[in-house]
C-alpha atoms as a PDB file:
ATOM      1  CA  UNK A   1     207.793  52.931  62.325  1.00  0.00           C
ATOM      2  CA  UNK A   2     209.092  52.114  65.715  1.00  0.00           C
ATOM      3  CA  UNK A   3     207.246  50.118  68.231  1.00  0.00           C
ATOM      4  CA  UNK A   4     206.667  50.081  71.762  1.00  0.00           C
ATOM      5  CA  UNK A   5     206.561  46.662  73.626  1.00  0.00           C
ATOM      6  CA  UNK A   6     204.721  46.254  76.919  1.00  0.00           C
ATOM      7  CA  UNK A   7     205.864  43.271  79.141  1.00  0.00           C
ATOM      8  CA  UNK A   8     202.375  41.920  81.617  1.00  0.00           C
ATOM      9  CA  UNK A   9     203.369  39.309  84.434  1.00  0.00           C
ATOM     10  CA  UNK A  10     199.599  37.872  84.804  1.00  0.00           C
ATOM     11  CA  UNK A  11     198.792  36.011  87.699  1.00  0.00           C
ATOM     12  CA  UNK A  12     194.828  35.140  88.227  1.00  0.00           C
ATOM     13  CA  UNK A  13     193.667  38.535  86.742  1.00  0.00           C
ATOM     14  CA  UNK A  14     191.013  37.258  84.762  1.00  0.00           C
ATOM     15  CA  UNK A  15     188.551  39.946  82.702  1.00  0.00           C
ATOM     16  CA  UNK A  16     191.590  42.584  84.034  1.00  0.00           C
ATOM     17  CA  UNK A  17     193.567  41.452  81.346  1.00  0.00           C
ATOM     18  CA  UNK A  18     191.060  42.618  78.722  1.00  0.00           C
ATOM     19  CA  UNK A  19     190.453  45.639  79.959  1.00  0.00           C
ATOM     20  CA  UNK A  20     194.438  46.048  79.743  1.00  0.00           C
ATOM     21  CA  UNK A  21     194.661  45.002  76.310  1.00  0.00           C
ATOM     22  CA  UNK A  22     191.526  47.836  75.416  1.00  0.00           C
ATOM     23  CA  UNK A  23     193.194  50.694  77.038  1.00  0.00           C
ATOM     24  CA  UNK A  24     196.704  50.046  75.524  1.00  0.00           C
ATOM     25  CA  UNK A  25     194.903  49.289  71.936  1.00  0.00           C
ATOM     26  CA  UNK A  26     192.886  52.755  72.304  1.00  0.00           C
ATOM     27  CA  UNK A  27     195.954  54.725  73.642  1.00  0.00           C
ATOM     28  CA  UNK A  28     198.318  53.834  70.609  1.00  0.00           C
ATOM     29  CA  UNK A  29     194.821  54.070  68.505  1.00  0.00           C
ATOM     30  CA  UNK A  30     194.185  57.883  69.900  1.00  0.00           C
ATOM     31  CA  UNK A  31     197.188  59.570  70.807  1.00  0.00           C
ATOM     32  CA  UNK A  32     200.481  57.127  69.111  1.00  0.00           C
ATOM     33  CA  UNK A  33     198.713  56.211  65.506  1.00  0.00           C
ATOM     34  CA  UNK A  34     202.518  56.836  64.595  1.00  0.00           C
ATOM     35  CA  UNK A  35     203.805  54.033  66.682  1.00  0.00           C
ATOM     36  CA  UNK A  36     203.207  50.477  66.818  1.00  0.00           C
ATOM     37  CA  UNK A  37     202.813  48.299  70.049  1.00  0.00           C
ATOM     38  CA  UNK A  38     202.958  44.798  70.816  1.00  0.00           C
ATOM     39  CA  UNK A  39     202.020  43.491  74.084  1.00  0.00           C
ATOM     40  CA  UNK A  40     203.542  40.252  75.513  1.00  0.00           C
ATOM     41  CA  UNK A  41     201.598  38.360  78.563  1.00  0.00           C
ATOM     42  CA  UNK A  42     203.080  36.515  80.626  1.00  0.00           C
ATOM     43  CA  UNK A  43     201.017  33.854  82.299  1.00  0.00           C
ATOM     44  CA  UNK A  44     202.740  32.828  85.597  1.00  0.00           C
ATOM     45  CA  UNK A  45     200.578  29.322  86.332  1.00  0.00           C
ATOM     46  CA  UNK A  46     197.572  31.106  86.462  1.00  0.00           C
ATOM     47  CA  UNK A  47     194.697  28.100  87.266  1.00  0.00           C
ATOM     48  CA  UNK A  48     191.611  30.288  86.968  1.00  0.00           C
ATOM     49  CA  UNK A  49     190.885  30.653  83.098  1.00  0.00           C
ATOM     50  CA  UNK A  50     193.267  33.908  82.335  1.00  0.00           C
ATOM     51  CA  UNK A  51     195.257  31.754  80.221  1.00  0.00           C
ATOM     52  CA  UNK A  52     192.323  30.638  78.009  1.00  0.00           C
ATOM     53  CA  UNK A  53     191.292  34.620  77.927  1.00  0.00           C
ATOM     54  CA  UNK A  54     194.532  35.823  77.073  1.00  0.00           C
ATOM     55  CA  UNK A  55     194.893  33.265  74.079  1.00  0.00           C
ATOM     56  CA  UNK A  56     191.672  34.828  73.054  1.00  0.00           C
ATOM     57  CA  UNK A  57     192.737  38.071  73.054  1.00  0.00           C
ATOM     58  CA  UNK A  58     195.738  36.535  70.844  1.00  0.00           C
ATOM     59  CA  UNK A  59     194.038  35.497  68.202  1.00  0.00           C
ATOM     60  CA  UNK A  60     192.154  38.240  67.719  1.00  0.00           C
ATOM     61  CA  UNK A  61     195.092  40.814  68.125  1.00  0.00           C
ATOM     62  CA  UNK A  62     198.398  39.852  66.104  1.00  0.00           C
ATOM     63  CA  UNK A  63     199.719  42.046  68.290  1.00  0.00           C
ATOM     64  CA  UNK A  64     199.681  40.611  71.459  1.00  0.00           C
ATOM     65  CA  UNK A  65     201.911  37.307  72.527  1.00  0.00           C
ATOM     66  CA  UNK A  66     201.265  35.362  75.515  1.00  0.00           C
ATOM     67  CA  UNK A  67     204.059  33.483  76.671  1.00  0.00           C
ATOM     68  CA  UNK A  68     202.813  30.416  79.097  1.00  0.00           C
ATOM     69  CA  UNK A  69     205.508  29.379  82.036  1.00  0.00           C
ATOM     70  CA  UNK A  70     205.200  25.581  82.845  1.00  0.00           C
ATOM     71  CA  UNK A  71     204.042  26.699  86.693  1.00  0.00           C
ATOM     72  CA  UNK A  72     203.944  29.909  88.877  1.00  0.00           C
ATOM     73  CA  UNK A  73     207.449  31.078  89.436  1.00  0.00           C
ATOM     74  CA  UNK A  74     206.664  34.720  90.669  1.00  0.00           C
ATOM     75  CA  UNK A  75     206.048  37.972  89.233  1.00  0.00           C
ATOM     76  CA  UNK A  76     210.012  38.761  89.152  1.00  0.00           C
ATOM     77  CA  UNK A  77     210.360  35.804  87.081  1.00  0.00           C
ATOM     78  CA  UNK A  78     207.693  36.765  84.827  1.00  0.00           C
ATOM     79  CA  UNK A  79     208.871  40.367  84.374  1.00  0.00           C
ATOM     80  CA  UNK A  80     212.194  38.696  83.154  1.00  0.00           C
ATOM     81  CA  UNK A  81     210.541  36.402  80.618  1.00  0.00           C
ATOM     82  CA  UNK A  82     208.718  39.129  79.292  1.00  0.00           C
ATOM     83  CA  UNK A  83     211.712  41.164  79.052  1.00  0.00           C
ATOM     84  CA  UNK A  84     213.044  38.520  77.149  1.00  0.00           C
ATOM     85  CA  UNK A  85     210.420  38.187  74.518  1.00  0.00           C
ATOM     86  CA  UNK A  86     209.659  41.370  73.273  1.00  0.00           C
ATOM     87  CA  UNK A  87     210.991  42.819  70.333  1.00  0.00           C
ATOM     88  CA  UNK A  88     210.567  46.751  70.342  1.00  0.00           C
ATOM     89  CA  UNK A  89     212.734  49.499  70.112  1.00  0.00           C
ATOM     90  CA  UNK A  90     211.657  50.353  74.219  1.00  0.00           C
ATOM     91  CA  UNK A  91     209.619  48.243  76.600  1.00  0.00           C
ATOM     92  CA  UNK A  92     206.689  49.195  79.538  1.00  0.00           C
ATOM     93  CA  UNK A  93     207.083  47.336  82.670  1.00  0.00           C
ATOM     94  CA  UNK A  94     203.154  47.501  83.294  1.00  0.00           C
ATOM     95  CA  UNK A  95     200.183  45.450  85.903  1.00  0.00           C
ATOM     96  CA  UNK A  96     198.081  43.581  84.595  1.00  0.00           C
ATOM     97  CA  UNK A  97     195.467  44.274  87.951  1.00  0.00           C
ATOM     98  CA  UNK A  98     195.038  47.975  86.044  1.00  0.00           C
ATOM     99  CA  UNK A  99     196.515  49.534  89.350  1.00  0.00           C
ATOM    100  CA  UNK A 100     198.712  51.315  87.665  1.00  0.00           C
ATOM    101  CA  UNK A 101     196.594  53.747  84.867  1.00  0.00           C
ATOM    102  CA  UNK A 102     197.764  53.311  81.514  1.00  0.00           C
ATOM    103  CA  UNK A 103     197.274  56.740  80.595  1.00  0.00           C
ATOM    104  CA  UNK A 104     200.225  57.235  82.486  1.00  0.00           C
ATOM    105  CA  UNK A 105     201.873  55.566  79.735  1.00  0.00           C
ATOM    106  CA  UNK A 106     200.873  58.076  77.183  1.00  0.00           C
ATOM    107  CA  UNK A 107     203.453  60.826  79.098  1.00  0.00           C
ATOM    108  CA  UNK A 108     206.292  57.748  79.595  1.00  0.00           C
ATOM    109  CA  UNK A 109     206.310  57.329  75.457  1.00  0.00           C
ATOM    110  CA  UNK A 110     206.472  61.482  75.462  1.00  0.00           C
ATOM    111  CA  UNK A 111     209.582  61.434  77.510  1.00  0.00           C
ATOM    112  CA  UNK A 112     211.074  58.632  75.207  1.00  0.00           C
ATOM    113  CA  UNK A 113     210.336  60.161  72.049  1.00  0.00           C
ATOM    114  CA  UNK A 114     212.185  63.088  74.009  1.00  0.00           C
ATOM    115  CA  UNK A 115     215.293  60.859  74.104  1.00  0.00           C
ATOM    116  CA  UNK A 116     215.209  59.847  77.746  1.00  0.00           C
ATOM    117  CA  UNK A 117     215.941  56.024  77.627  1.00  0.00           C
ATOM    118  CA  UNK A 118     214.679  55.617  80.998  1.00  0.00           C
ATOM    119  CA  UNK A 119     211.263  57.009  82.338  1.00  0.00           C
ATOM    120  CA  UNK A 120     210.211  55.831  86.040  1.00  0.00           C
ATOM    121  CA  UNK A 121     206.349  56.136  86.887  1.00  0.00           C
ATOM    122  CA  UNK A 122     206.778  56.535  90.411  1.00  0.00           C
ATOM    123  CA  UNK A 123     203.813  56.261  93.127  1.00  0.00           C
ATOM    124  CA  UNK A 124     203.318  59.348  95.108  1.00  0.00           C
ATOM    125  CA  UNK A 125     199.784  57.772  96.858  1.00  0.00           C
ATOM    126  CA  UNK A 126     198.239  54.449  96.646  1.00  0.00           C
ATOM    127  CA  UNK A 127     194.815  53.718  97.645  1.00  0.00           C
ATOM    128  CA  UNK A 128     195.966  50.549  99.166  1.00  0.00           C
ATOM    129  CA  UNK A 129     195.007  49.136 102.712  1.00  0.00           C
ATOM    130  CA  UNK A 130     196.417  51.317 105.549  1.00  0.00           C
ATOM    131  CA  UNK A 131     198.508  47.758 106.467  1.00  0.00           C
ATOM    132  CA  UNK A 132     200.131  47.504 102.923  1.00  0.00           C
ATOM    133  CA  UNK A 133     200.543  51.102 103.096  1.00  0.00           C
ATOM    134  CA  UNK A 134     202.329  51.146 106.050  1.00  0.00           C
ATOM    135  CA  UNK A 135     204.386  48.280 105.846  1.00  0.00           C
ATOM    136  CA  UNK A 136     205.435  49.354 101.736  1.00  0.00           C
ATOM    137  CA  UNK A 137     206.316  52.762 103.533  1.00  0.00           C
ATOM    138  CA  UNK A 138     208.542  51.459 106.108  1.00  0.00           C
ATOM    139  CA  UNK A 139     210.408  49.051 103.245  1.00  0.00           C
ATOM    140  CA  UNK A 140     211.090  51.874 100.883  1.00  0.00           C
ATOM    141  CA  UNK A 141     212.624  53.797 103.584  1.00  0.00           C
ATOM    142  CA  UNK A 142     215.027  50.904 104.515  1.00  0.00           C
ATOM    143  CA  UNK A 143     215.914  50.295 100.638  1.00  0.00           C
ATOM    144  CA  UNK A 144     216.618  54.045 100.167  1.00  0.00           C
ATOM    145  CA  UNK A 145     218.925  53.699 103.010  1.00  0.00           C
ATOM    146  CA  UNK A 146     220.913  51.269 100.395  1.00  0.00           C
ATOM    147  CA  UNK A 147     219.857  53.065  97.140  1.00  0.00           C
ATOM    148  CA  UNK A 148     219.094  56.820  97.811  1.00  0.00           C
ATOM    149  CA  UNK A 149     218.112  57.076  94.259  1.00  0.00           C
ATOM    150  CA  UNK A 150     214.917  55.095  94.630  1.00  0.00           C
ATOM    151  CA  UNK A 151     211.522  57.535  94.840  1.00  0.00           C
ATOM    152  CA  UNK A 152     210.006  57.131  98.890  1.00  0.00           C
ATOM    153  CA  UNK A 153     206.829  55.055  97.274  1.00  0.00           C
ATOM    154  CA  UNK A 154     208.903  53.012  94.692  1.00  0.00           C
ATOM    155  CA  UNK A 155     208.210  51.924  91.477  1.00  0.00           C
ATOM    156  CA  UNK A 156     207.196  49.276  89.341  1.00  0.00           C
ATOM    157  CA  UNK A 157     205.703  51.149  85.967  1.00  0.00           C
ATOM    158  CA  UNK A 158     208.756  51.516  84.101  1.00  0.00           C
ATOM    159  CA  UNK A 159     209.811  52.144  80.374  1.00  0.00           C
ATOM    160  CA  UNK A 160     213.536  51.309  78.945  1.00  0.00           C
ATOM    161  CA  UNK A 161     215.056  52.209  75.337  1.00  0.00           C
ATOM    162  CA  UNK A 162     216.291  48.900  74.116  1.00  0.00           C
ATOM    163  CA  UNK A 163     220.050  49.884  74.585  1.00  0.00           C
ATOM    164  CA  UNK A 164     218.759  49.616  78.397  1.00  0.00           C
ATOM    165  CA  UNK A 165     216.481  46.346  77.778  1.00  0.00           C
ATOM    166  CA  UNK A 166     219.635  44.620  76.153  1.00  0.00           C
ATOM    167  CA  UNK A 167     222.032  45.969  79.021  1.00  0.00           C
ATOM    168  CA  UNK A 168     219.475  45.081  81.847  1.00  0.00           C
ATOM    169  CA  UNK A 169     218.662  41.417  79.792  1.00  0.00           C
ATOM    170  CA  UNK A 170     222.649  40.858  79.699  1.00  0.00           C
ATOM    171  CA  UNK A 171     222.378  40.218  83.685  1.00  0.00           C
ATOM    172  CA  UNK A 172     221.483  36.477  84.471  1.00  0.00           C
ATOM    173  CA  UNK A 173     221.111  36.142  88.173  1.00  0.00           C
ATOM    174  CA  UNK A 174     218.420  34.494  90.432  1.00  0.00           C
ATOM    175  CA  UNK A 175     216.909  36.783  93.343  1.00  0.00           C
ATOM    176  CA  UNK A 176     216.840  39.891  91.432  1.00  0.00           C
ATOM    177  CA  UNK A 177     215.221  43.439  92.545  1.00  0.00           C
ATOM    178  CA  UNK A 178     213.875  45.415  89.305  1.00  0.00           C
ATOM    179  CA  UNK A 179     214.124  48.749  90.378  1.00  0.00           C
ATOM    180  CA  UNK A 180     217.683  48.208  92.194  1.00  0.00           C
ATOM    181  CA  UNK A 181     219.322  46.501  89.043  1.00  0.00           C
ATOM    182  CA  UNK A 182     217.909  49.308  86.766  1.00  0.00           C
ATOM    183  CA  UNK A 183     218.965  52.363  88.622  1.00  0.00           C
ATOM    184  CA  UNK A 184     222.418  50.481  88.896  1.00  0.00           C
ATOM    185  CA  UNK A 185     223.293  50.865  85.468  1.00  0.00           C
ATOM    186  CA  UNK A 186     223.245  54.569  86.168  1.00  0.00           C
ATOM    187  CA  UNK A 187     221.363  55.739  82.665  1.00  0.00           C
ATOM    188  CA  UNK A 188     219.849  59.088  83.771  1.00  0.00           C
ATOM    189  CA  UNK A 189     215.904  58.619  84.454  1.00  0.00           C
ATOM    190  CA  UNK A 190     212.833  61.109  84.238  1.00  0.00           C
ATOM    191  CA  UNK A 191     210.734  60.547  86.989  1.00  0.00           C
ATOM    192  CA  UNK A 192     206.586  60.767  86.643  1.00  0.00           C
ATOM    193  CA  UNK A 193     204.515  60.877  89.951  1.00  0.00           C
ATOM    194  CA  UNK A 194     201.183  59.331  89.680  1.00  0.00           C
ATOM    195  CA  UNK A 195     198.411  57.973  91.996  1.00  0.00           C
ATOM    196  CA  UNK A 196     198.163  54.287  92.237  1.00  0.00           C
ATOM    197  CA  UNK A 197     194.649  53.045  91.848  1.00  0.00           C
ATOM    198  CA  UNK A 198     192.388  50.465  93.746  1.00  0.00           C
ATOM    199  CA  UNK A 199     191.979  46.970  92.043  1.00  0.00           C
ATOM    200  CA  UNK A 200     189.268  47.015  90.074  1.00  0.00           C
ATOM    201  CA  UNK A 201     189.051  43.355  89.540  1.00  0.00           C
ATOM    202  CA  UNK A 202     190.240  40.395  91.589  1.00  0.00           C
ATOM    203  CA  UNK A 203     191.822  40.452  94.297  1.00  0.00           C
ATOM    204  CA  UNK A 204     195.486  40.849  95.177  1.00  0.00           C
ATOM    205  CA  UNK A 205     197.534  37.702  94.716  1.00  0.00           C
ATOM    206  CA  UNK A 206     201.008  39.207  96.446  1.00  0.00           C
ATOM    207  CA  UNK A 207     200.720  37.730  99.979  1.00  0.00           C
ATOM    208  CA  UNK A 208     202.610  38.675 102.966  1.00  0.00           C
ATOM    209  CA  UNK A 209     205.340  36.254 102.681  1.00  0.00           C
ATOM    210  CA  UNK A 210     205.734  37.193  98.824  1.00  0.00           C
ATOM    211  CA  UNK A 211     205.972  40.987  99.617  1.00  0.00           C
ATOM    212  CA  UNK A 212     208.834  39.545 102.472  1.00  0.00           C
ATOM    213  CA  UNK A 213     210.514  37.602  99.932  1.00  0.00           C
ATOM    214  CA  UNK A 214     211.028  40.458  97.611  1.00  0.00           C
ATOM    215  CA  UNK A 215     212.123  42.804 100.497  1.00  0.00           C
ATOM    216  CA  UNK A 216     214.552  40.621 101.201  1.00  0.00           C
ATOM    217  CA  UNK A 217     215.792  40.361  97.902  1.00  0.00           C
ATOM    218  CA  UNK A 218     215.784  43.706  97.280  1.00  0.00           C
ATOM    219  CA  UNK A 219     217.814  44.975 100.307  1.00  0.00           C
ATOM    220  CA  UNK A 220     219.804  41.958 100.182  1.00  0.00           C
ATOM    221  CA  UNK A 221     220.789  42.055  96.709  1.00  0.00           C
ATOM    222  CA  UNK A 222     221.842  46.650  96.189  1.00  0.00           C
ATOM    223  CA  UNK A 223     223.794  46.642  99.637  1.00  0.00           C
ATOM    224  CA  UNK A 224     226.109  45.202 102.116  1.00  0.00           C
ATOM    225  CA  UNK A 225     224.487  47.074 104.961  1.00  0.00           C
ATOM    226  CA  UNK A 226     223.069  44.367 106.179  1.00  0.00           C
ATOM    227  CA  UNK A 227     226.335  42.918 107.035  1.00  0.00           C
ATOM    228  CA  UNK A 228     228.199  45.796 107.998  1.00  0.00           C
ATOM    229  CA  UNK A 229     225.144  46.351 110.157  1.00  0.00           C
ATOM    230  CA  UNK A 230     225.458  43.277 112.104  1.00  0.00           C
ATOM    231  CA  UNK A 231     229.904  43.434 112.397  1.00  0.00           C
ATOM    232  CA  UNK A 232     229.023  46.860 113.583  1.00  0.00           C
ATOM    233  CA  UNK A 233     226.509  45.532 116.395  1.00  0.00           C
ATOM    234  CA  UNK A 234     228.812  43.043 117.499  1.00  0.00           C
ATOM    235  CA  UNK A 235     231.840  45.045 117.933  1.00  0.00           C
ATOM    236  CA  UNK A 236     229.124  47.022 120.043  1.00  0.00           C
ATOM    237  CA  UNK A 237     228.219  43.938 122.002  1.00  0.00           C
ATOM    238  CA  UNK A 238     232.016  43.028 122.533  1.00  0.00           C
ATOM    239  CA  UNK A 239     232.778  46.598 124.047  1.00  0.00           C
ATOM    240  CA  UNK A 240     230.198  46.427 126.317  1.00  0.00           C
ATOM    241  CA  UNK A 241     230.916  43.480 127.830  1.00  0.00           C
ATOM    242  CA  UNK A 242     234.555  44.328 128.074  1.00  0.00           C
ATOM    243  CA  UNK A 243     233.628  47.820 129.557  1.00  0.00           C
ATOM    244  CA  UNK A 244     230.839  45.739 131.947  1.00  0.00           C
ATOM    245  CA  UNK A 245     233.827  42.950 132.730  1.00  0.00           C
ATOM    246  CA  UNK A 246     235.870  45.709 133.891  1.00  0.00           C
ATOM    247  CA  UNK A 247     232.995  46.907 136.076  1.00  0.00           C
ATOM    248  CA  UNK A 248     232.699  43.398 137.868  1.00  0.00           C
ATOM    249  CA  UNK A 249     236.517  43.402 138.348  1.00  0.00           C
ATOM    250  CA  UNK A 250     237.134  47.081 139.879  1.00  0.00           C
ATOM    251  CA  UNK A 251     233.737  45.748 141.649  1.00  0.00           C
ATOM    252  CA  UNK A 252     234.946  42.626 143.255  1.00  0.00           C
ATOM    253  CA  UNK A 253     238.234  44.566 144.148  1.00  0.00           C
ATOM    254  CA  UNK A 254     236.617  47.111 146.070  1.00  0.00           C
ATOM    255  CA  UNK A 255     234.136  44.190 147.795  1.00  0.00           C
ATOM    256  CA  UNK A 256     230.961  44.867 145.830  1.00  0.00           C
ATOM    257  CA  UNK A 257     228.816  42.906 144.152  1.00  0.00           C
ATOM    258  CA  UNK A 258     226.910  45.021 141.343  1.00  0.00           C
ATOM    259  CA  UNK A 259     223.987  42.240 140.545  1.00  0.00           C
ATOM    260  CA  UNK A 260     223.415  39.041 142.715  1.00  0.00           C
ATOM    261  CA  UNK A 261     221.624  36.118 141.532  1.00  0.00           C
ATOM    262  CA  UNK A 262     221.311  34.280 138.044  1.00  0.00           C
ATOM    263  CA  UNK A 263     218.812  36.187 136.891  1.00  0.00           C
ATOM    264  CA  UNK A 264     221.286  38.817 135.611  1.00  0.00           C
ATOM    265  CA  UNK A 265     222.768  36.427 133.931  1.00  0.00           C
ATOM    266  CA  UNK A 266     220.188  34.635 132.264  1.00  0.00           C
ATOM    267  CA  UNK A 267     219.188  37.664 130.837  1.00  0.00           C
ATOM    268  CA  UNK A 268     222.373  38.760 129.377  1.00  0.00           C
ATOM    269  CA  UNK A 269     222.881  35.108 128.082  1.00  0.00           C
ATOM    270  CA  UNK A 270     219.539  35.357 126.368  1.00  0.00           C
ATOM    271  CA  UNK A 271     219.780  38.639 124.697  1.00  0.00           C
ATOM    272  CA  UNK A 272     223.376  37.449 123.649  1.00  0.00           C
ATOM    273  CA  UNK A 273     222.312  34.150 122.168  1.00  0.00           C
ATOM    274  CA  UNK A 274     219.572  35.723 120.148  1.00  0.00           C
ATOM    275  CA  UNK A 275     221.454  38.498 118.637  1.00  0.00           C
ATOM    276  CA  UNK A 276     223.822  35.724 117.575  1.00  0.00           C
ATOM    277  CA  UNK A 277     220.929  33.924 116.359  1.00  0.00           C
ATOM    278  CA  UNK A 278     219.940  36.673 114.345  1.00  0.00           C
ATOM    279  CA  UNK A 279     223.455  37.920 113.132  1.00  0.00           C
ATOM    280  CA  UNK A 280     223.128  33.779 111.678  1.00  0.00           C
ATOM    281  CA  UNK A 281     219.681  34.129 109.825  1.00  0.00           C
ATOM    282  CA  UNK A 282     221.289  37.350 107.890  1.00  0.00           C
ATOM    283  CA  UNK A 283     224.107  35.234 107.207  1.00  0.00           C
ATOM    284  CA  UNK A 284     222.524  32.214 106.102  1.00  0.00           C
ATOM    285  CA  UNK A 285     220.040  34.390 103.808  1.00  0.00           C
ATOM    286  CA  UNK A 286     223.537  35.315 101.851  1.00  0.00           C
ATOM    287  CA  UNK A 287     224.478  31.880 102.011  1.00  0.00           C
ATOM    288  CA  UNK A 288     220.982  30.617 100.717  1.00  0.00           C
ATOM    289  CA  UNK A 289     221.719  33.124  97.538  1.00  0.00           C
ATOM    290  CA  UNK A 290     224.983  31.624  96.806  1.00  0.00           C
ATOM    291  CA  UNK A 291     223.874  28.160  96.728  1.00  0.00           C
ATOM    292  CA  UNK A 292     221.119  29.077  94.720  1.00  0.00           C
ATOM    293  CA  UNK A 293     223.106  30.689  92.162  1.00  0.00           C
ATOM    294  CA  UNK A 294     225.352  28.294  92.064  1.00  0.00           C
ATOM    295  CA  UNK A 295     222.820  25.376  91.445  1.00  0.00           C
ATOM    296  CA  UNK A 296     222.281  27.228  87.920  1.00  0.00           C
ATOM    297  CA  UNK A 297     218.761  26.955  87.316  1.00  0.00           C
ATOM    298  CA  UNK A 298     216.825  29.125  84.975  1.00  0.00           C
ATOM    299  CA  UNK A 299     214.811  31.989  86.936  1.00  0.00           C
ATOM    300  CA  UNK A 300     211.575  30.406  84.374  1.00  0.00           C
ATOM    301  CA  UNK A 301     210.578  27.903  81.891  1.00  0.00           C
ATOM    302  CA  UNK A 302     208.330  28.713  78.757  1.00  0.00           C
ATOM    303  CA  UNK A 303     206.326  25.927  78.243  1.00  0.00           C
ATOM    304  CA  UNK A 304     204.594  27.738  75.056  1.00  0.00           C
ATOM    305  CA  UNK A 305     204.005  31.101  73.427  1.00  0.00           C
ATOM    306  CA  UNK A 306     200.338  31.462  71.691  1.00  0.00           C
ATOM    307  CA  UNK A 307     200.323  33.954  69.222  1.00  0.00           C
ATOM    308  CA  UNK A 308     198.476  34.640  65.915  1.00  0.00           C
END
């Protein structure tokens, strides 16, 4: 009997993550009775009693692990350990927040059974607010720039076959992007739109400055646009102040002046200095990835794994 592993980063989603484990136990108890599942939690630091739920849950379900990092490291990190710990024959990338409907995952184990060793659950609306819309709408559209294969609304609700899990599990970098790093491997994927729900319980832990982060990592990480972007801008920059230096010459030599004053040139010093500036942040944001690569630390740290 083969058996379908579902990897949960938790974060603070306390009572969600029993309404998770009931809908996954029903689906496999309704429509999979010939499968098994095994659900692995991953409790990123959570400081609001999920941990003591999901050990609950735990004992009561020999099917369900909770592995417990030593602090919050971030839900890429906790993806990853969960990756790590399961032991099925295919894996389900899945929230914990119950955004994303499980009985989406009844048509993602179809498509498996159908030999498709990757099946993408893809968002095609989200009944988000109109800010985290917008702003998710205008990232995608950057990242497809970079990785045309990505849907517009991305995805996070993902299955893999183990020969993926064990290919994608073989990569050990820091500053990963999920949906880049699987499409990369280039294993043909069936696509499944669905409609993202609103949070039942809770309330969203993935800030503004996390939701940066991972943009950054994301575009940062599947292209080199950004810095062919920038080389590209300043060969602009440099031959348009030759063509304007030429300008002021032919200018001076016919006994014109085309701009008096230094306020000409304060601007043009000031629009130089911060495209440098800028053109330095991208650069340092590679940098910043290097060094942290090369300082070698583990992307988590499993301080325990309750299980029955």
């Amino acid at each position: 009997m083969k058996t379908v592993s579902f990897a949960i980063p938790v974060f603070r989603n306390k009572k969600a993550v029993t309404l998770t484990h009931e809908k996954i136990k029903n689906l496999f108890k309704e429509s999979f009775s010939h499968l098994k599942y095994e659900i692995v939690f991953v409790d990123d630091g959570s400081k609001d009693g999920t941990l003591e739920e999901l050990i609950e849950i735990s004992q009561k379900d020999s099917n369900v692990k909770v592995v417990e990092l030593t602090r919050n490291f971030g839900q890429m990190s906790a993806i990853l350990a969960g990756f790590k710990n399961v032991s099925g024959d295919a894996v389900v990338n899945i929230s914990a927040d119950l955004q994303d409907p499980v009985e989406v995952v009844g048509d993602m184990i179809r498509s498996w059974e159908k030999d498709n060793l990757v099946v993408i659950a893809f968002r095609k609306s989200r009944r988000d607010q109109l800010s985290r819309q917008l702003t998710s709408r205008l990232a995608y559209k950057l990242l497809r720039l970079a990785i045309p294969e990505i849907p517009p609304g991305g995805f996070d609700l993902l299955m893999m076959d183990r020969e993926v899990l064990d290919q994608f599990n073989s990569i050990d970098i820091r500053n990963r992007f999920l949906q880049g790093d699987l499409l990369w491997f280039g294993y043909p994927a069936h696509y499944i739109p669905y409609e993202r729900k609103e949070r039942e319980h809770g309330k969203s832990q993935y800030t503004f400055g996390k939701r940066l982060k991972n943009f950054l990592d994301a575009f940062l990480d599947s292209s080199y646009l950004s810095i062919r972007a920038i080389s590209a801008f300043g060969a602009f920059v440099a031959l348009s102040g030759f063509m304007y230096s030429v300008t002021v010459i032919y200018s001076r030599i016919v006994n014109q002046t085309p701009f008096e004053g230094w306020a000409p040139l304060m601007m043009v010093n000031l629009i130089i200095g911060g495209i440098i500036m800028l053109m330095l942040g991208v650069i340092g944001e590679y940098i910043w990835r290097i060094y942290d690569e090369l300082r070698g630390k583990p992307n988590f740290v499993v301080k325990k794994v309750h299980q029955k």
